[in-house]
PDB file of N, CA and C in Angstrom:
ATOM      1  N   UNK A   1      51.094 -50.196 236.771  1.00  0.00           N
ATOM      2  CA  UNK A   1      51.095 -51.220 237.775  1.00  0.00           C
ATOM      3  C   UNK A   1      49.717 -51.260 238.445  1.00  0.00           C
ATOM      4  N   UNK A   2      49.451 -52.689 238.557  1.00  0.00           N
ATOM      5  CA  UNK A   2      47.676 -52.723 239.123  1.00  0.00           C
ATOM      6  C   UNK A   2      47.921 -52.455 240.678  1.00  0.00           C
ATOM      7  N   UNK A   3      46.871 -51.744 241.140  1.00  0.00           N
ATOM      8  CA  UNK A   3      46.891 -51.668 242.803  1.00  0.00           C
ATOM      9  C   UNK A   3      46.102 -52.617 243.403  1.00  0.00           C
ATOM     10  N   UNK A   4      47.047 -53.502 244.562  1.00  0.00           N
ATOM     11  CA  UNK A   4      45.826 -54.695 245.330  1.00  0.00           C
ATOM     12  C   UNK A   4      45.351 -53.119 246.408  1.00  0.00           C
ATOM     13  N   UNK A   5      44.079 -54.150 246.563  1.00  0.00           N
ATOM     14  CA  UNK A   5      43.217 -53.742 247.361  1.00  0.00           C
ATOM     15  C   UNK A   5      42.932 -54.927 248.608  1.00  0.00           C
ATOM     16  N   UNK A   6      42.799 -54.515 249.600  1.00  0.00           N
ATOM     17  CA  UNK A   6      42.279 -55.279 250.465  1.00  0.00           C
ATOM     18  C   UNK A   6      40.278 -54.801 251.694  1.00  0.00           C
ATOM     19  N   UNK A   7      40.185 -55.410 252.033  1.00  0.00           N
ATOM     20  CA  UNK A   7      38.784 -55.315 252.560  1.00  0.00           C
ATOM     21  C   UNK A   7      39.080 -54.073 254.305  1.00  0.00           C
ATOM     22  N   UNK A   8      38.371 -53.610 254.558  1.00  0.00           N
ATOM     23  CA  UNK A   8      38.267 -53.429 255.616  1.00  0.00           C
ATOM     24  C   UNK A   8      36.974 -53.008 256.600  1.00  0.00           C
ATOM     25  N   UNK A   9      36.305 -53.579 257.745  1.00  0.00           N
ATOM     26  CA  UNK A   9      35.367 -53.234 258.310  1.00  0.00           C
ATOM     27  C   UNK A   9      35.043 -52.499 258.678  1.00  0.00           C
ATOM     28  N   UNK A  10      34.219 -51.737 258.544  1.00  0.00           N
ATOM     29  CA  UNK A  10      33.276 -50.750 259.780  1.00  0.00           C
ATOM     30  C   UNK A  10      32.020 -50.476 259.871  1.00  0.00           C
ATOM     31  N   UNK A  11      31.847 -50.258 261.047  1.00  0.00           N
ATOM     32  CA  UNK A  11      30.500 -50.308 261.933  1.00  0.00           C
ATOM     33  C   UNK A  11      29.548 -49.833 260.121  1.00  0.00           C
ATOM     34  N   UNK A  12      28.699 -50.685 260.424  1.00  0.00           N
ATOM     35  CA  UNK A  12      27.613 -49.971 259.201  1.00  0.00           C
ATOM     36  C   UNK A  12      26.882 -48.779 259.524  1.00  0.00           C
ATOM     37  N   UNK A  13      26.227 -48.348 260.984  1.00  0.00           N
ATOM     38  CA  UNK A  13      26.259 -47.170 260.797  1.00  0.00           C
ATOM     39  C   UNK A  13      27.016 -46.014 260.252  1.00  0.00           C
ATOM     40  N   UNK A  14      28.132 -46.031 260.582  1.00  0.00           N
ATOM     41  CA  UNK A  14      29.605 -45.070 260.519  1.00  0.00           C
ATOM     42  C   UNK A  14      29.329 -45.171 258.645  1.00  0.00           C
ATOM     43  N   UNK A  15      29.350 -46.662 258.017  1.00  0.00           N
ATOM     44  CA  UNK A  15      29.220 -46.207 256.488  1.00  0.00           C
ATOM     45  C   UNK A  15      28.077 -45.427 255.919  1.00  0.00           C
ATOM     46  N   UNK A  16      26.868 -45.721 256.357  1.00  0.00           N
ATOM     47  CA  UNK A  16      25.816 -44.876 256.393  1.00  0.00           C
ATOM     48  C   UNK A  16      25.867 -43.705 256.615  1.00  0.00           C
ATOM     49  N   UNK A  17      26.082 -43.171 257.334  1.00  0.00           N
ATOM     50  CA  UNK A  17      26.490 -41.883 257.729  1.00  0.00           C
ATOM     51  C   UNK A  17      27.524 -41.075 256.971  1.00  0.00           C
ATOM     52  N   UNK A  18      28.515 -41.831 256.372  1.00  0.00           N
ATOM     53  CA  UNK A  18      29.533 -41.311 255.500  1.00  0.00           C
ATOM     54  C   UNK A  18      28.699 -41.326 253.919  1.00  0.00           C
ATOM     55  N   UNK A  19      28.085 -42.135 253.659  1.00  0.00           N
ATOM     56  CA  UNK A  19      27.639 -42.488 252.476  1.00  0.00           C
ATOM     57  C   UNK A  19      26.276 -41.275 252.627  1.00  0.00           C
ATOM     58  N   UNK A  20      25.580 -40.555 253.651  1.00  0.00           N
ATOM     59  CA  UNK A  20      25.254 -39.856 253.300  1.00  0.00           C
ATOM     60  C   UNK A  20      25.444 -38.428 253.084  1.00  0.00           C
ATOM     61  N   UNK A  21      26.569 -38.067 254.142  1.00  0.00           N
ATOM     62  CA  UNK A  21      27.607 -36.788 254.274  1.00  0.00           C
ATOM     63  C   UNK A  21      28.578 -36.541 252.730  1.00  0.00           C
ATOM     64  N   UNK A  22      28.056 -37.838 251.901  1.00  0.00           N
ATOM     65  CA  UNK A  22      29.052 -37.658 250.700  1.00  0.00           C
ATOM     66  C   UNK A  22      28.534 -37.070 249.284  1.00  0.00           C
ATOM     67  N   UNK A  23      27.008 -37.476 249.498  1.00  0.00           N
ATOM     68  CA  UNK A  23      26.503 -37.361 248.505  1.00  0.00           C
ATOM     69  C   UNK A  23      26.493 -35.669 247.846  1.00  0.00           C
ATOM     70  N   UNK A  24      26.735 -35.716 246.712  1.00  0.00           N
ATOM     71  CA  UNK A  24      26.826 -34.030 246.014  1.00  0.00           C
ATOM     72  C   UNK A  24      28.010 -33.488 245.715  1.00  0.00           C
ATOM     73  N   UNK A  25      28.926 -34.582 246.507  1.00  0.00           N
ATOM     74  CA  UNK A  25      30.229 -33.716 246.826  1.00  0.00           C
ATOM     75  C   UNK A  25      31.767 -34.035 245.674  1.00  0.00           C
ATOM     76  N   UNK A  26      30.981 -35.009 245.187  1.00  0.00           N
ATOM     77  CA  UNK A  26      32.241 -35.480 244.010  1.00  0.00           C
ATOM     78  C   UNK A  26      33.055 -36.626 244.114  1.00  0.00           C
ATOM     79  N   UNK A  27      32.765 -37.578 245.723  1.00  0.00           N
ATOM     80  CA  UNK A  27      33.409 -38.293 245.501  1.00  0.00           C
ATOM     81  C   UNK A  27      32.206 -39.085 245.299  1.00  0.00           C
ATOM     82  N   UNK A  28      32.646 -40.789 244.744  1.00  0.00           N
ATOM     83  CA  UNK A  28      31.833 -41.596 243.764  1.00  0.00           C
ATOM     84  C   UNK A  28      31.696 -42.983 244.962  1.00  0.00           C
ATOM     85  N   UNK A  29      32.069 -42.863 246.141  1.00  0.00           N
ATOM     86  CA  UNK A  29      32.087 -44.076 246.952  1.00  0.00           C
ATOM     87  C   UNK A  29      32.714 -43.907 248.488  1.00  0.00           C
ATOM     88  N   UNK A  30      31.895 -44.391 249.434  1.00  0.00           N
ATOM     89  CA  UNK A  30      32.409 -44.377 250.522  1.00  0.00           C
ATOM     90  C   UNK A  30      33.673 -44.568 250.556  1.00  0.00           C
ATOM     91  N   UNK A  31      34.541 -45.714 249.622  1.00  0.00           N
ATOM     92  CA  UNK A  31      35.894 -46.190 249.743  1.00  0.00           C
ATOM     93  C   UNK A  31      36.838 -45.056 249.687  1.00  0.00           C
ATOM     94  N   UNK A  32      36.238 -44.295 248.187  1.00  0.00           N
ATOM     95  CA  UNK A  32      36.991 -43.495 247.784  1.00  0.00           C
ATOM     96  C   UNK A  32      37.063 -42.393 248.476  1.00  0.00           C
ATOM     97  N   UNK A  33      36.164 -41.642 249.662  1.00  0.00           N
ATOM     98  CA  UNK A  33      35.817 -40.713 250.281  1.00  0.00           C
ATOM     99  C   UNK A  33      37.033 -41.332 251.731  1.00  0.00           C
ATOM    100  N   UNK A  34      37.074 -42.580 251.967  1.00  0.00           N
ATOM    101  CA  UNK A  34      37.795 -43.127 253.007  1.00  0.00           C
ATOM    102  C   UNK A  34      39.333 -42.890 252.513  1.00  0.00           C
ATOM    103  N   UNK A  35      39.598 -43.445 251.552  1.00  0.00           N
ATOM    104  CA  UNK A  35      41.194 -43.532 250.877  1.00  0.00           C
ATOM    105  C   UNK A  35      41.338 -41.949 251.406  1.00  0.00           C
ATOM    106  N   UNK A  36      40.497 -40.806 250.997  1.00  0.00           N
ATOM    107  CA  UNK A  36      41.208 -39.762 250.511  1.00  0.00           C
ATOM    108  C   UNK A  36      41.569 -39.200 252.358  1.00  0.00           C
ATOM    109  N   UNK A  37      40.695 -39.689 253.227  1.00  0.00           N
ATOM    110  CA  UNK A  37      40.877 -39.250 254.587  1.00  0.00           C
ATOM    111  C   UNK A  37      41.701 -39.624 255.108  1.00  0.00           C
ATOM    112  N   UNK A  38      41.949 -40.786 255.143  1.00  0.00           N
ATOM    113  CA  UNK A  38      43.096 -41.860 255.276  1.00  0.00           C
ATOM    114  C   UNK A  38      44.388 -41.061 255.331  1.00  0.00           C
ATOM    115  N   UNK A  39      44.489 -40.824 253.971  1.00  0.00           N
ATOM    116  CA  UNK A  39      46.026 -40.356 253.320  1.00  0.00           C
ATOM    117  C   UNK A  39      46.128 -38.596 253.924  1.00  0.00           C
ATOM    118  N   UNK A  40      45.053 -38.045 253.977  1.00  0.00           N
ATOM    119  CA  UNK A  40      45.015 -36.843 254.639  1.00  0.00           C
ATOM    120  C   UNK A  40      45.289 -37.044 255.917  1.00  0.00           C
ATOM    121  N   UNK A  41      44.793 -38.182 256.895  1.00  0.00           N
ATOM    122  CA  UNK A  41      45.547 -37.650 258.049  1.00  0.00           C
ATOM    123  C   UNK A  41      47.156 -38.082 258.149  1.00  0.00           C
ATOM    124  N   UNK A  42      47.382 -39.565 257.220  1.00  0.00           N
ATOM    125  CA  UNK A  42      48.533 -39.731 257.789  1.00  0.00           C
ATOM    126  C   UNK A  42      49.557 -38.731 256.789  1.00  0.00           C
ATOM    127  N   UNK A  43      49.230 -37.949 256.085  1.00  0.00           N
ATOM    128  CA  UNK A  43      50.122 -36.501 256.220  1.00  0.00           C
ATOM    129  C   UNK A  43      50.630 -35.531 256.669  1.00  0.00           C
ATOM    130  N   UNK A  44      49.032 -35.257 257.753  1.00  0.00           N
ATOM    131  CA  UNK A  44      49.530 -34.620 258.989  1.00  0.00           C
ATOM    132  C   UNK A  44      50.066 -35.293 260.051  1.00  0.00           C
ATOM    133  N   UNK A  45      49.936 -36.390 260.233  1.00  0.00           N
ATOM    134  CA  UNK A  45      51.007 -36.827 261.240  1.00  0.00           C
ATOM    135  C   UNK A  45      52.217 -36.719 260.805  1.00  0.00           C
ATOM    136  N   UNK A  46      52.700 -37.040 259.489  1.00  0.00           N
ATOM    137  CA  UNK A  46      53.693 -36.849 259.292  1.00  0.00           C
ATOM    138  C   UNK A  46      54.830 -35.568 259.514  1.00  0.00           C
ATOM    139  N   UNK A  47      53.570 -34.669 258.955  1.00  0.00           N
ATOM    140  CA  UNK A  47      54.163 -33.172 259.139  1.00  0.00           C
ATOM    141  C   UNK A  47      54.645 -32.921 260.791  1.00  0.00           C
ATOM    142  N   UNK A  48      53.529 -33.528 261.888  1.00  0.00           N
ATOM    143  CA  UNK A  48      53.533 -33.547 263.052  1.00  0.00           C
ATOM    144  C   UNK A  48      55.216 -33.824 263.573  1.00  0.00           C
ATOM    145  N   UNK A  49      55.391 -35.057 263.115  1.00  0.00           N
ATOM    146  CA  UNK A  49      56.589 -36.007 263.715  1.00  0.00           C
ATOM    147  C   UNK A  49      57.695 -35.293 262.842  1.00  0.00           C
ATOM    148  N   UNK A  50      57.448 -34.233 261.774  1.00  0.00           N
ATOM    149  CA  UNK A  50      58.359 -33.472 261.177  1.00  0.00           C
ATOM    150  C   UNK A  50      59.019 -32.221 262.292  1.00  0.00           C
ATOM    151  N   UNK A  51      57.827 -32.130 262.577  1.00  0.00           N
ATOM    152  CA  UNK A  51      58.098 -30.597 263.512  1.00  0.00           C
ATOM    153  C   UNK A  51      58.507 -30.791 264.620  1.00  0.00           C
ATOM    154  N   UNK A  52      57.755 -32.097 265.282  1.00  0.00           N
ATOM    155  CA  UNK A  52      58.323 -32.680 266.587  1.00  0.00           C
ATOM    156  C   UNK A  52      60.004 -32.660 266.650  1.00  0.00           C
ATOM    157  N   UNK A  53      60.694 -33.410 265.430  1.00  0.00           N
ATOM    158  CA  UNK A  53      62.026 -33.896 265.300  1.00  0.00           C
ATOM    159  C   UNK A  53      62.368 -32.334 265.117  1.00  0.00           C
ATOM    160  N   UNK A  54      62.439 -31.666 264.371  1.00  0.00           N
ATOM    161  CA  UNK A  54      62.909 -29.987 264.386  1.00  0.00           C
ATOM    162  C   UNK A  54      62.526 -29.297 266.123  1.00  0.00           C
ATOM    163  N   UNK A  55      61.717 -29.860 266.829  1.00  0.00           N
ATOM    164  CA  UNK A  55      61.781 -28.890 267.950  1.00  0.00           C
ATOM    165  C   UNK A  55      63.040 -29.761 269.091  1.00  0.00           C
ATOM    166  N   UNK A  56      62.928 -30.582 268.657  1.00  0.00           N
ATOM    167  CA  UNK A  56      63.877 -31.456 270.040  1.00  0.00           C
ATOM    168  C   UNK A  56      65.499 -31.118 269.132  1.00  0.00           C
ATOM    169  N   UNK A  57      65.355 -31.200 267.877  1.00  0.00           N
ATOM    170  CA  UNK A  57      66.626 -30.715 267.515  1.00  0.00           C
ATOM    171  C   UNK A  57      66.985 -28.764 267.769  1.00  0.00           C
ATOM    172  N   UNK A  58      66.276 -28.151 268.728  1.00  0.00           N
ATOM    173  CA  UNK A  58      66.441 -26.815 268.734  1.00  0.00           C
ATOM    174  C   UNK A  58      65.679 -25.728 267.834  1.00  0.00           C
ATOM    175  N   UNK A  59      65.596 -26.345 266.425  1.00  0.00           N
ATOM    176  CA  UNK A  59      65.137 -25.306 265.632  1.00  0.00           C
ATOM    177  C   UNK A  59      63.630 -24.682 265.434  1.00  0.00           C
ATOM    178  N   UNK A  60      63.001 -25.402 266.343  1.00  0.00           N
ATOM    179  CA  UNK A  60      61.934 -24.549 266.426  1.00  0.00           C
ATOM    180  C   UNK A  60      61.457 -24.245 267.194  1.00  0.00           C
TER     181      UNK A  60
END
């Protein structure tokens, strides 16, 4: 299945700055360096709102 993509802005410094913090490191594109942060934090939130719901339910 093909994946849409859509556009998103930011400050061109902020890409600059990422685009140079990236270089050496294996990823091949600011985008791709963004996707992977992206999905990393909203994991930990997830985990967050995991633990949250376990402490109000008692168990932790």
């Amino acid at each position: 299945m093909k994946k849409e993509y859509v556009t998103i802005s930011i400050p061109k410094e902020l890409y600059e700055n990422v685009k140079r913090s990236i270089e050496g490191t294996g990823f091949r594109s600011v985008t791709e360096f963004m996707v992977f942060v992206t999905r990393q934090m909203l994991i930990h939130r997830d985990k967050d709102e995991v633990k949250d719901r376990l402490k109000a339910l008692g168990y932790l």
